[in-house]
C-alpha atoms as a PDB file:
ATOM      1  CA  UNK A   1       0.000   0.000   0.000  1.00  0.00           C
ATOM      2  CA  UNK A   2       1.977   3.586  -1.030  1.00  0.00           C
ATOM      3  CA  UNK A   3       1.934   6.227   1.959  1.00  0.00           C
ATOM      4  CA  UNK A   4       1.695   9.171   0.941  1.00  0.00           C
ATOM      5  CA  UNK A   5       2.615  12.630   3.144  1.00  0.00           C
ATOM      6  CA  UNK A   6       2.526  16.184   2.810  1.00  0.00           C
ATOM      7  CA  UNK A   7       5.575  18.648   3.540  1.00  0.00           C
ATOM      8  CA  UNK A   8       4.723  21.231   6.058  1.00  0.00           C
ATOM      9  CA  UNK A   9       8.235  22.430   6.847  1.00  0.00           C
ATOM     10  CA  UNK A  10      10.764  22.971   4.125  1.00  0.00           C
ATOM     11  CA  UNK A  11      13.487  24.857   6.017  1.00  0.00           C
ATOM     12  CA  UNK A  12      16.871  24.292   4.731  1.00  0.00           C
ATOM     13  CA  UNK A  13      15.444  21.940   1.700  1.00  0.00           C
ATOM     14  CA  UNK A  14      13.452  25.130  -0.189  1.00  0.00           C
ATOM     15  CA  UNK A  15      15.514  23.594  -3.407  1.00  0.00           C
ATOM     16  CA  UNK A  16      13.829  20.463  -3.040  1.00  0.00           C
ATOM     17  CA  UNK A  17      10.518  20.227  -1.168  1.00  0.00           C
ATOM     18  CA  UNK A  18       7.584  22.726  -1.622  1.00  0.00           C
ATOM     19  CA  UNK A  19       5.508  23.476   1.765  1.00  0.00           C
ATOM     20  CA  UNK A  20       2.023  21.686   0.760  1.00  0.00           C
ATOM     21  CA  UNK A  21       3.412  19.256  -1.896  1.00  0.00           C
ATOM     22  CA  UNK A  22       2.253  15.909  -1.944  1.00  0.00           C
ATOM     23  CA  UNK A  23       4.996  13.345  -2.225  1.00  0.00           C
ATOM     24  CA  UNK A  24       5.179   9.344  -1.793  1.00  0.00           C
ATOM     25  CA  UNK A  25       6.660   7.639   0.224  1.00  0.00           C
ATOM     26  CA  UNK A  26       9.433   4.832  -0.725  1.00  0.00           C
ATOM     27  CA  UNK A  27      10.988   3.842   3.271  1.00  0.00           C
ATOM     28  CA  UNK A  28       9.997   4.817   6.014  1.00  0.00           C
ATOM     29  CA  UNK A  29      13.053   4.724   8.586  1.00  0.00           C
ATOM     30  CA  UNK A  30      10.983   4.372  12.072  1.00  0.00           C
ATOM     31  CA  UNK A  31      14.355   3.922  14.153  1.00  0.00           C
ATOM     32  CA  UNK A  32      15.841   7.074  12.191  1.00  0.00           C
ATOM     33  CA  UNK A  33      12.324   8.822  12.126  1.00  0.00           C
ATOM     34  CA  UNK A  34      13.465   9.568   8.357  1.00  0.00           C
ATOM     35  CA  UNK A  35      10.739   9.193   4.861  1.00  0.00           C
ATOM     36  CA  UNK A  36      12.528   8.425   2.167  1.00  0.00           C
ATOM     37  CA  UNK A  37      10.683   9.918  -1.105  1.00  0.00           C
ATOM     38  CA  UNK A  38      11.047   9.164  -4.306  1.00  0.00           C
ATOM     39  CA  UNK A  39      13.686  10.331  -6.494  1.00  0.00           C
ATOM     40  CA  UNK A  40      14.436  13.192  -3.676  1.00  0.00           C
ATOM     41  CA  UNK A  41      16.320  11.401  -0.512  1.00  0.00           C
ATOM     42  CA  UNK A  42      16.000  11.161   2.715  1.00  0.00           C
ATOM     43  CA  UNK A  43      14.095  13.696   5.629  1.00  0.00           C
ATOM     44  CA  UNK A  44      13.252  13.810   8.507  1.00  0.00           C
ATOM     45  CA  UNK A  45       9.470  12.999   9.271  1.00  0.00           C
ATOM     46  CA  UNK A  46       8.688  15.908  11.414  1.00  0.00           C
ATOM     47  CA  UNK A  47       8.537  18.150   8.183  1.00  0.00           C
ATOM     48  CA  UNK A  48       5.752  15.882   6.876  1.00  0.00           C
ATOM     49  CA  UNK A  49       2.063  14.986   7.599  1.00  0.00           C
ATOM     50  CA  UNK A  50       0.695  11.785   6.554  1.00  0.00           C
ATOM     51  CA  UNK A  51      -2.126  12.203   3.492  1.00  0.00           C
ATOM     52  CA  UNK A  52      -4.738   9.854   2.723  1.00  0.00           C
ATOM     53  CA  UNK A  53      -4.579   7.662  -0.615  1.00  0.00           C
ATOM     54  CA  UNK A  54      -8.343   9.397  -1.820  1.00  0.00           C
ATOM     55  CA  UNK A  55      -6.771  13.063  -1.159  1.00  0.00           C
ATOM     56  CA  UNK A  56      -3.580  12.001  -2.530  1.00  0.00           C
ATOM     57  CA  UNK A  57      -5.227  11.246  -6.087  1.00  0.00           C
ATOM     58  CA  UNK A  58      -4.224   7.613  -5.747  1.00  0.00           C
ATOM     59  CA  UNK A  59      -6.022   5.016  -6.561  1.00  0.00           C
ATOM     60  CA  UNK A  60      -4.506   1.573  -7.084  1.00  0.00           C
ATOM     61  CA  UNK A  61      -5.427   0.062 -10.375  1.00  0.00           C
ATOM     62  CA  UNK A  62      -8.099  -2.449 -10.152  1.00  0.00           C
ATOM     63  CA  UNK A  63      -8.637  -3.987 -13.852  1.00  0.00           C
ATOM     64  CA  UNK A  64     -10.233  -6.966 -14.389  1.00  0.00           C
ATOM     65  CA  UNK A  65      -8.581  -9.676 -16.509  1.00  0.00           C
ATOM     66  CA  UNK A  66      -9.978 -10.962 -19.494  1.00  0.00           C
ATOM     67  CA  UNK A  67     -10.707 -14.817 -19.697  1.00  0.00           C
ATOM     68  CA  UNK A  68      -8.475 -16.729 -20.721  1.00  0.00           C
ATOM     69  CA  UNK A  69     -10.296 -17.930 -23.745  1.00  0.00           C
ATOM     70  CA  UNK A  70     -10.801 -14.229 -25.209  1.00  0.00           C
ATOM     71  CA  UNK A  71      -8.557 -12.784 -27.529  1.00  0.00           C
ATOM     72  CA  UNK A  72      -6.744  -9.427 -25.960  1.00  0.00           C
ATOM     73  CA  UNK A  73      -6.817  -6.731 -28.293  1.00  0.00           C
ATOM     74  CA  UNK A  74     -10.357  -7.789 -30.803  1.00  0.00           C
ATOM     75  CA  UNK A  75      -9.850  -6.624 -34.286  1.00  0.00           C
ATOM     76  CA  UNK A  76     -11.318  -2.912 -34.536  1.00  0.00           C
ATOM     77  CA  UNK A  77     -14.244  -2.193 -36.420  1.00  0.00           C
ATOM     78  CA  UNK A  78     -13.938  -0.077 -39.714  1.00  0.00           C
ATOM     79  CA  UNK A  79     -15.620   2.527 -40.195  1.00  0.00           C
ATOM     80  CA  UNK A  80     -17.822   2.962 -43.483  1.00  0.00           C
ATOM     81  CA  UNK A  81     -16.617   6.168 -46.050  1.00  0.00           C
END
């Protein structure tokens, strides 16, 4: 399940974080008290609040799969001149 927080404090990281960005989150270091976000490094989690999934914009993908006896991609239909 992604967590997902939202900075609140972006002293000393103004180049990286934006106050009231949403970012996800890859590790969370409990014993540290670090989040480690994507593609950014490491902070401390005291800048951060946590963000629910639904206010995040996240929803994890829930597509059905075809059976197995259906082709995957039907021929298109043409369309008449």
């Amino acid at each position: 399940m992604a967590v997902f927080v939202r900075c609140i404090d972006n002293t000393l990281a103004n180049d990286v974080l934006s106050v009231g960005e949403i970012y996800e989150v890859m590790h969370i270091d409990e014993r540290d008290g670090l989040y480690a976000l994507s593609g950014l490094g490491r902070f401390t989690m005291t800048r951060f609040e946590l963000v629910s999934a639904a206010e995040a914009g996240y929803w994890p993908s829930r597509r059905r799969r075809s059976p197995a006896r259906s082709p995957p991609n039907p021929s298109p239909q043409k369309r008449p001149n």
